[in-house]
C-alpha atoms as a PDB file:
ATOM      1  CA  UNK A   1      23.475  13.583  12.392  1.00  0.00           C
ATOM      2  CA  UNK A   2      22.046  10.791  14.919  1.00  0.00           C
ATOM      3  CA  UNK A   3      20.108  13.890  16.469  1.00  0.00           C
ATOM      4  CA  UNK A   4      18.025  13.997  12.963  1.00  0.00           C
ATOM      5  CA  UNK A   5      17.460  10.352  12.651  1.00  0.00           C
ATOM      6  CA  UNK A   6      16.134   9.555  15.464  1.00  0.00           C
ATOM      7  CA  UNK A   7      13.935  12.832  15.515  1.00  0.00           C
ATOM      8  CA  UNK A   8      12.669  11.130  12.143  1.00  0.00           C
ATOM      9  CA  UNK A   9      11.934   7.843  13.530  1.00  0.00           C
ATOM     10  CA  UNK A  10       9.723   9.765  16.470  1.00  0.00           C
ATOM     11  CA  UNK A  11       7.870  11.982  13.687  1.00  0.00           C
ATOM     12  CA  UNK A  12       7.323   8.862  11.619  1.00  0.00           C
ATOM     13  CA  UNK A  13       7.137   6.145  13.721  1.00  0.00           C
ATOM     14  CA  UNK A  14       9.065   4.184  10.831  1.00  0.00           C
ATOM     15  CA  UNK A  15      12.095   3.250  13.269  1.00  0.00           C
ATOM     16  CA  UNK A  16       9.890   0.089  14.709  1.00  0.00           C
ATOM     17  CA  UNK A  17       8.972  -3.095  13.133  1.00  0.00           C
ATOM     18  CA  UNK A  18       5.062  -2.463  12.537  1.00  0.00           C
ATOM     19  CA  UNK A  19       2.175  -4.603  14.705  1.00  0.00           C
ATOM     20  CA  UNK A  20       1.262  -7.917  12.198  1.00  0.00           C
ATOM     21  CA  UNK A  21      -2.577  -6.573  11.895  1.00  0.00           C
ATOM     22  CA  UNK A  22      -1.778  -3.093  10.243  1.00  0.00           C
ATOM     23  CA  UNK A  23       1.430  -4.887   8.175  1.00  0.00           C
ATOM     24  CA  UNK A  24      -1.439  -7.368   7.073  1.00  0.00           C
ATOM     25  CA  UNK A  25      -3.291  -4.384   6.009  1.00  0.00           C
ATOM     26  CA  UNK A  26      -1.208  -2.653   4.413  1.00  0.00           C
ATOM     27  CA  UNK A  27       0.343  -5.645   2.362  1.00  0.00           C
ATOM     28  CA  UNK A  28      -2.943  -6.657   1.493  1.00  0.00           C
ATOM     29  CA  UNK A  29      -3.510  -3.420  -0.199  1.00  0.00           C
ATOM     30  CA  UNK A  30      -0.288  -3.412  -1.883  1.00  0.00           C
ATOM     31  CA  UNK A  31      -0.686  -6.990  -2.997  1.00  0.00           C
ATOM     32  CA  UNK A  32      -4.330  -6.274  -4.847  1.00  0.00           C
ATOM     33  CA  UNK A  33      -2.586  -3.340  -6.521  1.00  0.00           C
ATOM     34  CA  UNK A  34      -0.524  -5.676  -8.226  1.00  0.00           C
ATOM     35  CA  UNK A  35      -2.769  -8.070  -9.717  1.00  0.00           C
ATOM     36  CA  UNK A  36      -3.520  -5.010 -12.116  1.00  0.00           C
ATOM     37  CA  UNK A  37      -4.228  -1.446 -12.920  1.00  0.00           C
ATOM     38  CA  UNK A  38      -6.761   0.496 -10.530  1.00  0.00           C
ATOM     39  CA  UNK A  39      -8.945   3.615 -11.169  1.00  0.00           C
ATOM     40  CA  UNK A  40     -11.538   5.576 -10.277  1.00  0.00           C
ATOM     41  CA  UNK A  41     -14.494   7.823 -12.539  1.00  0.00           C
ATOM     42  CA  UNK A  42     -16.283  10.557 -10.823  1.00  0.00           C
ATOM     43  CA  UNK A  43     -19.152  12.491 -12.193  1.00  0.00           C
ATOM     44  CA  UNK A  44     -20.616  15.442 -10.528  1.00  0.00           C
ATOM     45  CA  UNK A  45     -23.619  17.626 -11.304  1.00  0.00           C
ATOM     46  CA  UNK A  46     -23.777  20.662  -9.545  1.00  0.00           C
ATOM     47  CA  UNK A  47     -25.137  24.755 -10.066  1.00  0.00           C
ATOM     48  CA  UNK A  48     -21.961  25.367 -12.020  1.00  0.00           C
ATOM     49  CA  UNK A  49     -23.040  22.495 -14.379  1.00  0.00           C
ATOM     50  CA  UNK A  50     -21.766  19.015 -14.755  1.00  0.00           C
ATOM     51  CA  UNK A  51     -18.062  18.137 -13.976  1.00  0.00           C
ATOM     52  CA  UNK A  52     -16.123  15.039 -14.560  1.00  0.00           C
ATOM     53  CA  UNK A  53     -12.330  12.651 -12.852  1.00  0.00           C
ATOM     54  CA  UNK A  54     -10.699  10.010 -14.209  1.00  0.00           C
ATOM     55  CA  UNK A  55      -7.785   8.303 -12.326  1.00  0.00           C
ATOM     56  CA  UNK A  56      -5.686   5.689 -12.798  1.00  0.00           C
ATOM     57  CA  UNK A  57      -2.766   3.975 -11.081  1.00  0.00           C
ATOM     58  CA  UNK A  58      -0.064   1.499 -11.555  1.00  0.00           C
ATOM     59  CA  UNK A  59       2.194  -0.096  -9.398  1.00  0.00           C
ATOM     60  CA  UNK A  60       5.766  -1.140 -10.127  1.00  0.00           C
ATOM     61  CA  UNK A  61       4.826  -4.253  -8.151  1.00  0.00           C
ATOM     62  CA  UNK A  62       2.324  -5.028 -11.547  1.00  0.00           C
ATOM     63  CA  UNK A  63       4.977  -3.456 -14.119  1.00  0.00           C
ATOM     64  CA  UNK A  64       7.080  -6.456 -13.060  1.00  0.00           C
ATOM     65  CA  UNK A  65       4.944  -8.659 -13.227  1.00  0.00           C
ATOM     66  CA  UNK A  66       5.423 -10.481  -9.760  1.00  0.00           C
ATOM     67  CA  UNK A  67       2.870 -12.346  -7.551  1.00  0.00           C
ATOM     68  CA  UNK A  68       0.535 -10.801  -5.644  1.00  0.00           C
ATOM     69  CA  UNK A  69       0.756 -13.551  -3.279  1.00  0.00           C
ATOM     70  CA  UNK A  70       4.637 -13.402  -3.154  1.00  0.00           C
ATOM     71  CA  UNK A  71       4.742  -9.526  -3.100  1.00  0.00           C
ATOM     72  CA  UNK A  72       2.158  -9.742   0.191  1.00  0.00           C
ATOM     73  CA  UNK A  73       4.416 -12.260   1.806  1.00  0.00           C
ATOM     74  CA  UNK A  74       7.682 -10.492   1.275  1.00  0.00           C
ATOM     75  CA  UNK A  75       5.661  -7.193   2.301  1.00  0.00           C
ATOM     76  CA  UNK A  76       4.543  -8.170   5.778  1.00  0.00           C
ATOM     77  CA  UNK A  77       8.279  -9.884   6.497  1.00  0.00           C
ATOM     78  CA  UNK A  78      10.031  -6.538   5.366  1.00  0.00           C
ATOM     79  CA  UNK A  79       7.413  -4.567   7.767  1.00  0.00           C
ATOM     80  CA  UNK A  80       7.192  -7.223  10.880  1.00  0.00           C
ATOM     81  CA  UNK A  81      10.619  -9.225  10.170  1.00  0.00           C
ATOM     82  CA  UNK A  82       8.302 -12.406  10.233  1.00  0.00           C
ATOM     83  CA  UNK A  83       5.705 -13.688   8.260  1.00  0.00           C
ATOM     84  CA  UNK A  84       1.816 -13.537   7.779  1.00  0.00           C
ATOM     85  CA  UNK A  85      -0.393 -14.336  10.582  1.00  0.00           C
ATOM     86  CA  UNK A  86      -3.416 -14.592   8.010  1.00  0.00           C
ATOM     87  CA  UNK A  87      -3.886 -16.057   4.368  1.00  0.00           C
ATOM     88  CA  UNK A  88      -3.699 -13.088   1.802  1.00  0.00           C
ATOM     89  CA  UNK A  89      -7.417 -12.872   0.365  1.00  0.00           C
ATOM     90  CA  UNK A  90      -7.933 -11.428  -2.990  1.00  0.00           C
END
């Protein structure tokens, strides 16, 4: 059983505490997802005539209703196991 876990931290490089830059990053992204719903409309005209997307997403983070600022704070210290080294920016 060890054998397979730490084959999966390798593969996924989850087994580490991640660098405070790409934690910021990716806590930033999480925290503008929940201020509110995102989405995206596509419209394409091509030979085979016009075509059309629609997307949208919701996070549980929003659902909740908690704080983007809290959710970004509590992101980066679950990911780097300390806090922030920059001011979240909406």
């Amino acid at each position: 059983m060890k054998k397979h876990v730490i084959l999966g931290c390798l593969m996924l490089g989850a087994c580490g505490p991640m660098s405070p830059d790409r934690a910021a990053d990716v806590c930033e992204d999480r925290a503008r997802a929940a201020q509110g719903p995102t989405g995206e409309i596509g419209v394409g005209v091509g030979s085979g005539g016009t075509s059309g997307s629609f997307e949208i997403g919701v996070t549980s983070d929003y659902l909740q209703g908690r704080d983007p600022y809290q959710v970004y704070e509590n992101c980066v210290r679950q990911k780097t196991g300390q806090g922030p080294i920059r001011p979240l920016e909406l």
